[in-house]
N, C-alpha and C. Protein backbone atom coordinates (compact mmCIF):
# COMPACT_ATOMS: atom_id res chain seq x y z
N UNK A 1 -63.08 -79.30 -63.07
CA UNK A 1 -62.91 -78.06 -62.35
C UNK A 1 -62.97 -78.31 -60.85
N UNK A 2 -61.87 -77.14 -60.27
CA UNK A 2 -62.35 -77.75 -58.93
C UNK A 2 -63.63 -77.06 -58.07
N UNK A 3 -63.58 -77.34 -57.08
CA UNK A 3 -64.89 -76.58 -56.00
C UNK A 3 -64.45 -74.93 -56.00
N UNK A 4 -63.72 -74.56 -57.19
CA UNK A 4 -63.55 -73.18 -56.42
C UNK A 4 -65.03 -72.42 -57.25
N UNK A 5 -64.58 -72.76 -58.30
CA UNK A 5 -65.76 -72.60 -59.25
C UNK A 5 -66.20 -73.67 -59.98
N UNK A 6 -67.36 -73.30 -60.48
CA UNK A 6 -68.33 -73.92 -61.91
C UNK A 6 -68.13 -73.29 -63.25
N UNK A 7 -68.01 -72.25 -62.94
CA UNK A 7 -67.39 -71.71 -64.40
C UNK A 7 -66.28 -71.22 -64.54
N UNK A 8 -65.79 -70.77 -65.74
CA UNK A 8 -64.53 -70.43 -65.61
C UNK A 8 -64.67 -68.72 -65.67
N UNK A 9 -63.91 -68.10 -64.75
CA UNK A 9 -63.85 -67.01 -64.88
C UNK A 9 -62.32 -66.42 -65.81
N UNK A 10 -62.30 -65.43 -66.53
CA UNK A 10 -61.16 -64.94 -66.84
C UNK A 10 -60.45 -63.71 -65.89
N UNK A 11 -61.06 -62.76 -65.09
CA UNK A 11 -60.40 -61.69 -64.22
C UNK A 11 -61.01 -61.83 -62.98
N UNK A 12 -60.56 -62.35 -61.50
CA UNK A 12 -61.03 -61.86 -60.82
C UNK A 12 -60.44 -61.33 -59.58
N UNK A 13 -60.79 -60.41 -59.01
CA UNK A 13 -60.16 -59.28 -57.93
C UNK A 13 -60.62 -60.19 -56.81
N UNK A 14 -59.61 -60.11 -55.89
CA UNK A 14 -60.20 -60.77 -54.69
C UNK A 14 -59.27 -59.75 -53.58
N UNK A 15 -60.48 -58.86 -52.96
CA UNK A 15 -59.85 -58.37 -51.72
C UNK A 15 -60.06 -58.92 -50.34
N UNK A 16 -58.40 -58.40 -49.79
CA UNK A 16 -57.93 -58.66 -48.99
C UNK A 16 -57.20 -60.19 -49.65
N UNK A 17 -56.59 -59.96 -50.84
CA UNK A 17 -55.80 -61.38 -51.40
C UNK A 17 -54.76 -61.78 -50.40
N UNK A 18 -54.16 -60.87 -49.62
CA UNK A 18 -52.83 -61.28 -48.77
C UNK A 18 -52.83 -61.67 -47.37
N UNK A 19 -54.32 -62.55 -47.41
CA UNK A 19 -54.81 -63.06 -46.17
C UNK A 19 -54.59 -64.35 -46.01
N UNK A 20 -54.29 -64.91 -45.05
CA UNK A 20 -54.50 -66.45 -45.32
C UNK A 20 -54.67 -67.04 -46.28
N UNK A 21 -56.92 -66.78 -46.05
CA UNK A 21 -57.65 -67.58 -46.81
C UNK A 21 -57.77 -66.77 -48.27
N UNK A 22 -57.44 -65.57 -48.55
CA UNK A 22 -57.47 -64.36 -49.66
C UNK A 22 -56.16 -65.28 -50.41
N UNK A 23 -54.87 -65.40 -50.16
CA UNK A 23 -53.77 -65.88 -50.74
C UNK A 23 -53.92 -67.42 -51.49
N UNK A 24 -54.90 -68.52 -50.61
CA UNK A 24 -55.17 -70.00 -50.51
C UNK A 24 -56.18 -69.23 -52.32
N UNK A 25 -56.97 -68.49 -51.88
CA UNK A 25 -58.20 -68.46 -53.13
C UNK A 25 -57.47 -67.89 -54.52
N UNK A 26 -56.72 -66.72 -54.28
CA UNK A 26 -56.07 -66.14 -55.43
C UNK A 26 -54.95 -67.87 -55.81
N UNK A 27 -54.39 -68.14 -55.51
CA UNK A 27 -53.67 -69.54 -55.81
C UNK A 27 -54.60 -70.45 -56.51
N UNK A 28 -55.82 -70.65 -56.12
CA UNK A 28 -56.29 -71.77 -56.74
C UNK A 28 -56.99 -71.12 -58.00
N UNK A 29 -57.50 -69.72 -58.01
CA UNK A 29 -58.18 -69.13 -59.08
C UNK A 29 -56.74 -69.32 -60.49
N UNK A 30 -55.30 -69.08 -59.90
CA UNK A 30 -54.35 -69.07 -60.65
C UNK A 30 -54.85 -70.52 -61.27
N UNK A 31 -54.61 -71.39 -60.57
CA UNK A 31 -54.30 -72.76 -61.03
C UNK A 31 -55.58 -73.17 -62.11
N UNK A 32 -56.55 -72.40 -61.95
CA UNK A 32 -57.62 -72.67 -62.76
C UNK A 32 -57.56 -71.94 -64.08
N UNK A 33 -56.60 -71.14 -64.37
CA UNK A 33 -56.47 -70.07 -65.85
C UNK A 33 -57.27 -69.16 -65.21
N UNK A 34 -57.65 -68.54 -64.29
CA UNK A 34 -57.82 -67.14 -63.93
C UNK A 34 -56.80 -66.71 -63.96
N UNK A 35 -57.09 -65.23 -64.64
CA UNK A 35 -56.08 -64.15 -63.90
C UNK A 35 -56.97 -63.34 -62.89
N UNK A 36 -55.90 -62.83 -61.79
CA UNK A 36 -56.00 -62.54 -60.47
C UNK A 36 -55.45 -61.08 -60.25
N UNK A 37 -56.50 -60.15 -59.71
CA UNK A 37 -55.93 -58.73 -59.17
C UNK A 37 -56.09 -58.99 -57.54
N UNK A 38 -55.14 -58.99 -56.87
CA UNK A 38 -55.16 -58.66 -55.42
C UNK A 38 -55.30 -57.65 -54.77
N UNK A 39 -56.14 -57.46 -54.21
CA UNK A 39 -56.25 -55.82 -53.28
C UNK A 39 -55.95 -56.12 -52.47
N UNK A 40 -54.80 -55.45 -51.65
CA UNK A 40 -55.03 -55.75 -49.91
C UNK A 40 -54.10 -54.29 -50.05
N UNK A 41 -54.26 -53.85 -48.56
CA UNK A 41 -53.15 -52.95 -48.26
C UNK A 41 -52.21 -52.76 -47.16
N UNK A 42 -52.49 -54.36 -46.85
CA UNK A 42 -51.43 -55.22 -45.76
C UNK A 42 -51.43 -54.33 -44.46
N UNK A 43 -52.94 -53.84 -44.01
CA UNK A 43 -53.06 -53.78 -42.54
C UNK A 43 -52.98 -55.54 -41.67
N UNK A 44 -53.43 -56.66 -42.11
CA UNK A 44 -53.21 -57.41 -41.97
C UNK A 44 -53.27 -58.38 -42.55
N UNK A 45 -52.95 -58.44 -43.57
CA UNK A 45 -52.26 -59.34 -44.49
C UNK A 45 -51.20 -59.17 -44.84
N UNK A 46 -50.31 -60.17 -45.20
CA UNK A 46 -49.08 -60.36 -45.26
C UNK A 46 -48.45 -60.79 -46.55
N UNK A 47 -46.97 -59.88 -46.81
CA UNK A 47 -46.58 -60.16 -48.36
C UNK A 47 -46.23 -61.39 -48.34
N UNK A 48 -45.55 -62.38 -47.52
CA UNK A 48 -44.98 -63.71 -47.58
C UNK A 48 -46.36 -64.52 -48.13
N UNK A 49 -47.54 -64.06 -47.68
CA UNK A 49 -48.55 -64.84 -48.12
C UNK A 49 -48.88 -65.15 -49.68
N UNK A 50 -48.29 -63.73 -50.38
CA UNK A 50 -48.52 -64.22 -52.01
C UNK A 50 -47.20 -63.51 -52.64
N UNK A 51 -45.97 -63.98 -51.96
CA UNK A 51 -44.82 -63.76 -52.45
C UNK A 51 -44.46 -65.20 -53.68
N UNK A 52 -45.32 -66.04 -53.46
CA UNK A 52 -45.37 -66.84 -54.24
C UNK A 52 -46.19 -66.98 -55.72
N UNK A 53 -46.94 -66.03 -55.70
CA UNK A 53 -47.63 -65.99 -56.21
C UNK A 53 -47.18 -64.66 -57.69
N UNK A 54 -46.53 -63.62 -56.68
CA UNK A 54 -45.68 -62.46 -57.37
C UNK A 54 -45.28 -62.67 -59.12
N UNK A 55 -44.46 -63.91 -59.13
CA UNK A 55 -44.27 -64.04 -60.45
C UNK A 55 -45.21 -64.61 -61.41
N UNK A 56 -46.21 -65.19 -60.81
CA UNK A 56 -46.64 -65.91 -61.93
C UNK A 56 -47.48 -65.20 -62.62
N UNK A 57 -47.68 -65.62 -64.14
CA UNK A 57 -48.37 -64.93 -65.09
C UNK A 57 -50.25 -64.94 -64.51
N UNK A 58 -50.81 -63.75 -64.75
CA UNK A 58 -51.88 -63.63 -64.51
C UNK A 58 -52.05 -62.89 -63.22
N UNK A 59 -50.74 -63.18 -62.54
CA UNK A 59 -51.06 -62.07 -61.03
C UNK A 59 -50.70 -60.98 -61.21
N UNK A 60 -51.73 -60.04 -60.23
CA UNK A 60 -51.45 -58.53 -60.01
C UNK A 60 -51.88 -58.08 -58.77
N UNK A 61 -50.85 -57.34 -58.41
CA UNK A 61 -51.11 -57.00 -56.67
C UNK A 61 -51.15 -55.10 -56.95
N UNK A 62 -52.55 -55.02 -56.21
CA UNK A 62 -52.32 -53.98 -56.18
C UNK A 62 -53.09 -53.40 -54.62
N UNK A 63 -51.76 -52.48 -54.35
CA UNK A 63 -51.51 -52.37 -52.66
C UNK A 63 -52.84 -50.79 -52.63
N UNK A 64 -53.50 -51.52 -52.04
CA UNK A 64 -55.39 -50.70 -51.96
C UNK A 64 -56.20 -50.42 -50.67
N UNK A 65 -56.40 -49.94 -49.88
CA UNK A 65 -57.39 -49.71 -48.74
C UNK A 65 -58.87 -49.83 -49.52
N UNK A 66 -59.61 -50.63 -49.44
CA UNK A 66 -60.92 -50.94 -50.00
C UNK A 66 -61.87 -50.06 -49.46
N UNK A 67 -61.00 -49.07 -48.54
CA UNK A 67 -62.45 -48.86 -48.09
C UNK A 67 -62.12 -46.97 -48.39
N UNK A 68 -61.62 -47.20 -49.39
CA UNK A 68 -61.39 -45.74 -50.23
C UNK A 68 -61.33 -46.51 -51.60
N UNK A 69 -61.79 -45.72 -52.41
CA UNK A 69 -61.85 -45.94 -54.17
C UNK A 69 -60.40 -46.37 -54.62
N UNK A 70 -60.98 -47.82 -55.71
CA UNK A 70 -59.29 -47.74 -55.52
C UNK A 70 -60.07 -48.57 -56.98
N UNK A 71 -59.01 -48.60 -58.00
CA UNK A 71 -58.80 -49.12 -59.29
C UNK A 71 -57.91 -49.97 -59.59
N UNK A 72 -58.59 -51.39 -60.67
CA UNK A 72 -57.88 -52.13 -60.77
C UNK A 72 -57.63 -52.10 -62.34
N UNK A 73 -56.96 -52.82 -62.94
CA UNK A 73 -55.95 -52.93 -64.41
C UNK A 73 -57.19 -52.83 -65.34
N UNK A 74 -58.09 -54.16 -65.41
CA UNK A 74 -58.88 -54.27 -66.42
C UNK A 74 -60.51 -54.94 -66.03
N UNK A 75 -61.74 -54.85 -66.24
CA UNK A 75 -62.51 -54.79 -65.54
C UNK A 75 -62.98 -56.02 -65.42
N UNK A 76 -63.02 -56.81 -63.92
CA UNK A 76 -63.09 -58.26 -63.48
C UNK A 76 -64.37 -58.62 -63.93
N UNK A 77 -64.36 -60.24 -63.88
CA UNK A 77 -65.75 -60.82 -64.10
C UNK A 77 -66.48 -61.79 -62.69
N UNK A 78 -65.56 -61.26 -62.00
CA UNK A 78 -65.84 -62.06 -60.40
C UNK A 78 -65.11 -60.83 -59.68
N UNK A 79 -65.62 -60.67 -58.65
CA UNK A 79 -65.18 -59.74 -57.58
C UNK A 79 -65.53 -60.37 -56.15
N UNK A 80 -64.34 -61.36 -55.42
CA UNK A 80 -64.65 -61.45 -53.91
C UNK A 80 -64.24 -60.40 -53.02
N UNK A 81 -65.16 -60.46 -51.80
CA UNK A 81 -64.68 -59.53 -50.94
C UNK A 81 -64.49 -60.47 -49.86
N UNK A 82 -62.98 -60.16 -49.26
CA UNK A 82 -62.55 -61.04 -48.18
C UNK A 82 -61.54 -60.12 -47.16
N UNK A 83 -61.71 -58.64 -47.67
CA UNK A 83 -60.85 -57.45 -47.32
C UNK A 83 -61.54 -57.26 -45.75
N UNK A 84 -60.76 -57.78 -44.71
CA UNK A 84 -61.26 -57.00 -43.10
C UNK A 84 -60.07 -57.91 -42.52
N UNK A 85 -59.60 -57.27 -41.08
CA UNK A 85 -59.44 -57.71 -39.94
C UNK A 85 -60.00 -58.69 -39.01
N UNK A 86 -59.46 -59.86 -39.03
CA UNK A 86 -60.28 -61.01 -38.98
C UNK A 86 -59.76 -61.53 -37.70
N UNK A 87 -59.76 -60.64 -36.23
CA UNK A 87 -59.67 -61.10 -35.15
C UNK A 87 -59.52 -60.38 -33.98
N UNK A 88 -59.97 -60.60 -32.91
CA UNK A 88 -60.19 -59.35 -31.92
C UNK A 88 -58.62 -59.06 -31.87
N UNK A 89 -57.53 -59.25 -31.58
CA UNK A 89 -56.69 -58.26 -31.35
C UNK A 89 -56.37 -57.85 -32.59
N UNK A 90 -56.97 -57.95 -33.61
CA UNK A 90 -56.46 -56.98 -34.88
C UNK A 90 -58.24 -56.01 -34.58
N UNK A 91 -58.84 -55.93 -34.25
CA UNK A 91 -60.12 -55.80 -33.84
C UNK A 91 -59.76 -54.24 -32.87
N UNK A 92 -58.98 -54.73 -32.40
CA UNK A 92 -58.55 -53.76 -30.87
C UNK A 92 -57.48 -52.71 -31.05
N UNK A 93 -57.22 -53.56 -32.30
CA UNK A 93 -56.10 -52.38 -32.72
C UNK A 93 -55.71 -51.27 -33.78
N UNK A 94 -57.31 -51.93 -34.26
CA UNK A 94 -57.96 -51.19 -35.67
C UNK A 94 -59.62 -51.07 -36.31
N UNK A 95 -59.85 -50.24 -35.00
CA UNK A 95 -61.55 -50.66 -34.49
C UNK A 95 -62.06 -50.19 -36.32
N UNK A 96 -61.61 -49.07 -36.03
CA UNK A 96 -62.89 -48.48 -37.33
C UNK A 96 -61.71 -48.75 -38.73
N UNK A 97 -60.80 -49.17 -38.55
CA UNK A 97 -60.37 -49.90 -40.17
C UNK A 97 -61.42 -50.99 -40.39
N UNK A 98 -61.44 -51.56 -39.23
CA UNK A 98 -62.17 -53.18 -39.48
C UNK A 98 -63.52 -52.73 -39.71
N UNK A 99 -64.46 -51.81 -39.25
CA UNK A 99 -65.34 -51.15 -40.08
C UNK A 99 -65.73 -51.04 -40.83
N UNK A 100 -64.78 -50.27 -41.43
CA UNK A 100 -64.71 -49.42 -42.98
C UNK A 100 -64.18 -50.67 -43.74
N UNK A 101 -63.92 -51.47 -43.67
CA UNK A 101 -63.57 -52.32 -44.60
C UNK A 101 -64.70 -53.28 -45.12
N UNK A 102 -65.74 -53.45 -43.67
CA UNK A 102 -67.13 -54.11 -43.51
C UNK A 102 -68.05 -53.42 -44.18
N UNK A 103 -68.16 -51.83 -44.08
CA UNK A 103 -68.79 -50.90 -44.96
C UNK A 103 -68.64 -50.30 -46.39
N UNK A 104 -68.01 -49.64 -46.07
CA UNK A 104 -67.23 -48.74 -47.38
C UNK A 104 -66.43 -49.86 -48.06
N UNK A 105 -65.72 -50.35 -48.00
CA UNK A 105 -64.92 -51.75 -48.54
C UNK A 105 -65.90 -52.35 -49.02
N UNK A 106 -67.14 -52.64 -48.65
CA UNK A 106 -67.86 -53.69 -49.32
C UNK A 106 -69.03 -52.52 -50.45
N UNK A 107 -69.06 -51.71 -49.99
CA UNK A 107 -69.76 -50.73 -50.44
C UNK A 107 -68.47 -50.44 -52.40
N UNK A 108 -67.22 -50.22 -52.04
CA UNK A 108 -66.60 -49.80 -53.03
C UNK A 108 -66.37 -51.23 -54.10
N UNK A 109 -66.67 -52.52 -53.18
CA UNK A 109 -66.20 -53.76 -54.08
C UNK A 109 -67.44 -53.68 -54.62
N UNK A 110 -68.70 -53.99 -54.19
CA UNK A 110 -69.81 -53.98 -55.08
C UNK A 110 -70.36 -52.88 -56.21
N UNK A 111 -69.55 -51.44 -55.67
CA UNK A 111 -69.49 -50.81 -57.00
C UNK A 111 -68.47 -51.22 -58.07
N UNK A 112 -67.37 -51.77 -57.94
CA UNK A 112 -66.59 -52.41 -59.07
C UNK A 112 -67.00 -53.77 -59.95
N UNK A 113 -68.17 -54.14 -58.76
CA UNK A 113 -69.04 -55.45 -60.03
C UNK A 113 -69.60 -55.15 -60.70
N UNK A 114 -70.48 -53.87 -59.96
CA UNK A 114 -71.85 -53.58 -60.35
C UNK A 114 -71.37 -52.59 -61.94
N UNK A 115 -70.39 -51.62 -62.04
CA UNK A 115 -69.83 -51.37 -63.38
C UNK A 115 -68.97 -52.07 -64.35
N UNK A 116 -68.38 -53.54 -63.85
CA UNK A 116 -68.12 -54.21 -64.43
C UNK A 116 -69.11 -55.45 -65.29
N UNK A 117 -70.17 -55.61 -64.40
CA UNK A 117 -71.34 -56.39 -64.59
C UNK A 117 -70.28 -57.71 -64.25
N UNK A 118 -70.13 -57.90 -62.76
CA UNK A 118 -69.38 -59.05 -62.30
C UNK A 118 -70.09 -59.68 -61.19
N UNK A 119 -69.78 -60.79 -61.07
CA UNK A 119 -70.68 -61.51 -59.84
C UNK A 119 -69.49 -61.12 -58.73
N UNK A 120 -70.44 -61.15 -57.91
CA UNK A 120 -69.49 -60.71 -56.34
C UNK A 120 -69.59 -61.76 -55.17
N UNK A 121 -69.11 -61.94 -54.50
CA UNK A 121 -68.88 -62.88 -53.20
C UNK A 121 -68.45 -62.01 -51.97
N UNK A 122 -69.57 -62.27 -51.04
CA UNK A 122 -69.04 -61.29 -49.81
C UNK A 122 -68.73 -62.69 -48.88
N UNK A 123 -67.88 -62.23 -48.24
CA UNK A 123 -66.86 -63.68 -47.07
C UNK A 123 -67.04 -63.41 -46.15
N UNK A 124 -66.74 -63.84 -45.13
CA UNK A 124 -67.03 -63.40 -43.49
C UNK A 124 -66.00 -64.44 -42.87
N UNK A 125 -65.78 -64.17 -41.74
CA UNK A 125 -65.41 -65.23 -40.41
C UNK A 125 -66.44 -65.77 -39.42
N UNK A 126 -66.38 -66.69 -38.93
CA UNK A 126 -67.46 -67.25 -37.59
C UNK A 126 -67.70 -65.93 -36.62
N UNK A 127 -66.50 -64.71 -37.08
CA UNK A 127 -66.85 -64.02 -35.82
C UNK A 127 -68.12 -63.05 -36.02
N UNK A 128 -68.61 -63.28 -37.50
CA UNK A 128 -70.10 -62.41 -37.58
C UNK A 128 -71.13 -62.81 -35.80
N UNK A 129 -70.54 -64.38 -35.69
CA UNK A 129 -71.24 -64.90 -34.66
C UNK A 129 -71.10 -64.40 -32.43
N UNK A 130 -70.38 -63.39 -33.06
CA UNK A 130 -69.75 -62.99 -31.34
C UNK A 130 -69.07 -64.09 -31.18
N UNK A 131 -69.03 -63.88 -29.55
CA UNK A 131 -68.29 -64.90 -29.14
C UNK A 131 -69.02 -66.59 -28.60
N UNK A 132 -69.09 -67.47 -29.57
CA UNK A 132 -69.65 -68.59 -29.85
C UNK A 132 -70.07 -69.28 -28.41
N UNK A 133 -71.18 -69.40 -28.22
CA UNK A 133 -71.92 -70.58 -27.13
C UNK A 133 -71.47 -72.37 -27.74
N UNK A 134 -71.63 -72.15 -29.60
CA UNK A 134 -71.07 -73.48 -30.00
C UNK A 134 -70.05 -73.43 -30.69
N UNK A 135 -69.63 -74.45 -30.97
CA UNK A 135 -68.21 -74.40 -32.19
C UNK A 135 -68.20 -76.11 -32.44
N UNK A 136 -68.62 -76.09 -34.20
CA UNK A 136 -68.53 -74.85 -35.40
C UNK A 136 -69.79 -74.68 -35.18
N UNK A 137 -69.79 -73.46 -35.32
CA UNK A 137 -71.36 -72.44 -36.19
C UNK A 137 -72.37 -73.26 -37.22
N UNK A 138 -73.30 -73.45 -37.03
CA UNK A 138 -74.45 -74.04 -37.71
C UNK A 138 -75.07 -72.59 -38.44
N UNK A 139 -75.36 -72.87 -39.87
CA UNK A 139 -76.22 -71.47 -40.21
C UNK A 139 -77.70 -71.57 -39.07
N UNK A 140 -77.77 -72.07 -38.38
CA UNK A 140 -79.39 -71.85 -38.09
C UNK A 140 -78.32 -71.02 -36.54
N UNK A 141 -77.15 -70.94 -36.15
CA UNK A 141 -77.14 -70.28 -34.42
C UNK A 141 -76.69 -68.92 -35.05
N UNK A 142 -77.90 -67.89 -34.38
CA UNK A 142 -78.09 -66.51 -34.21
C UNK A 142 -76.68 -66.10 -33.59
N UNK A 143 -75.55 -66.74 -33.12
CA UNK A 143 -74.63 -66.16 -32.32
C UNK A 143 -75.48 -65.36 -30.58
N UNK A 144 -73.97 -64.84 -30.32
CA UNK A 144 -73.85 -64.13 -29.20
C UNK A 144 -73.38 -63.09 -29.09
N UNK A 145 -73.75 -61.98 -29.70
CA UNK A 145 -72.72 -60.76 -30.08
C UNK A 145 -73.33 -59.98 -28.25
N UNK A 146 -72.15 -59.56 -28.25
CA UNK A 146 -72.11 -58.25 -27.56
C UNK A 146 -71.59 -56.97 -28.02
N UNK A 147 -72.61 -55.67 -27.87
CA UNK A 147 -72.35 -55.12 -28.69
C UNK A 147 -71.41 -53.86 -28.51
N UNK A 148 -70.63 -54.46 -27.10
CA UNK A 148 -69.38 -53.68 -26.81
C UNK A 148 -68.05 -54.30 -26.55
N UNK A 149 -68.37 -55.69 -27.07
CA UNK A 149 -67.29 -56.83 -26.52
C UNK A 149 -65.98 -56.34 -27.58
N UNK A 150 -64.98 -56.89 -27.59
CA UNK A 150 -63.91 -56.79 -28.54
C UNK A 150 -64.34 -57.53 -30.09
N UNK A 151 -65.40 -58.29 -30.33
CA UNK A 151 -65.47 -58.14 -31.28
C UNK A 151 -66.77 -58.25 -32.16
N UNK A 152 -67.12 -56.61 -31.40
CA UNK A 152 -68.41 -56.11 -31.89
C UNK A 152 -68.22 -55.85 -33.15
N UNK A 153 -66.80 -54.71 -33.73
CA UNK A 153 -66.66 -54.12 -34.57
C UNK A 153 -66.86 -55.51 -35.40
């Protein structure tokens, strides 16, 4: 198996799938005999990202704002959350989406484990860290947030 997991899962939802790193994870969960529900609702994620992914057996895209109730096919046994705006000018241009996706988004994914009885994964970017004194981020640096900078939200 690879590093994605240790066990094998059979369903798992991964929001914000049409992200970069959301598209890279739903791909490898494929390659492992997962089947895969994608949430995103392509504020910034992109269809080219899992246009590849479209046909293959086990995928399902379903176009969702996480941070309103949203339902998937059949009830997962892994639920990541990777659903936000992952950079100050998407930051600047969608203060309280990127929010609500941090809140309510994580608030609505952990109610879909928690009635599925699924393990969950919450994701982040370095930018939990403000704007970095180092690079890369060590878990022990507190960051530098400012809490009116562009990427407070």
């Amino acid at each position: 198996m690879s590093a994605v997991s240790k066990q094998r899962w059979e369903h798992a939802v991964v929001t914000g799938g049409a992200g970069f790193v959301g598209s890279h994870l739903c791909a490898a969960l494929l390659d492992e005999g997962t089947d895969v529900t994608c949430v995103d609702d392509f504020s910034t994620g992109r269809p080219e990202n899992i246009a590849a992914l479209t046909g293959r057996p086990g995928f399902t895209l379903c176009r969702a704002n996480v941070s309103e109730p949203f339902t998937v096919p059949r009830p997962p046994d892994l639920v990541l959350h990777l659903a936000s705006p992952a950079s100050p000018a998407d930051y600047l241009r969608l203060p309280l989406h990127t929010m609500e996706a941090g809140s309510l988004g994580t608030r609505n994914a952990l109610e879909l484990a928690h009635r599925s009885e699924a393990r969950f994964l919450l994701a982040s970017t370095s930018e939990v860290y403000g704007d970095p004194q180092e690079h890369p981020q060590n878990e022990r640096y507190w960051g530098n947030v400012n809490p009116v900078g562009p990427r407070s939200v």
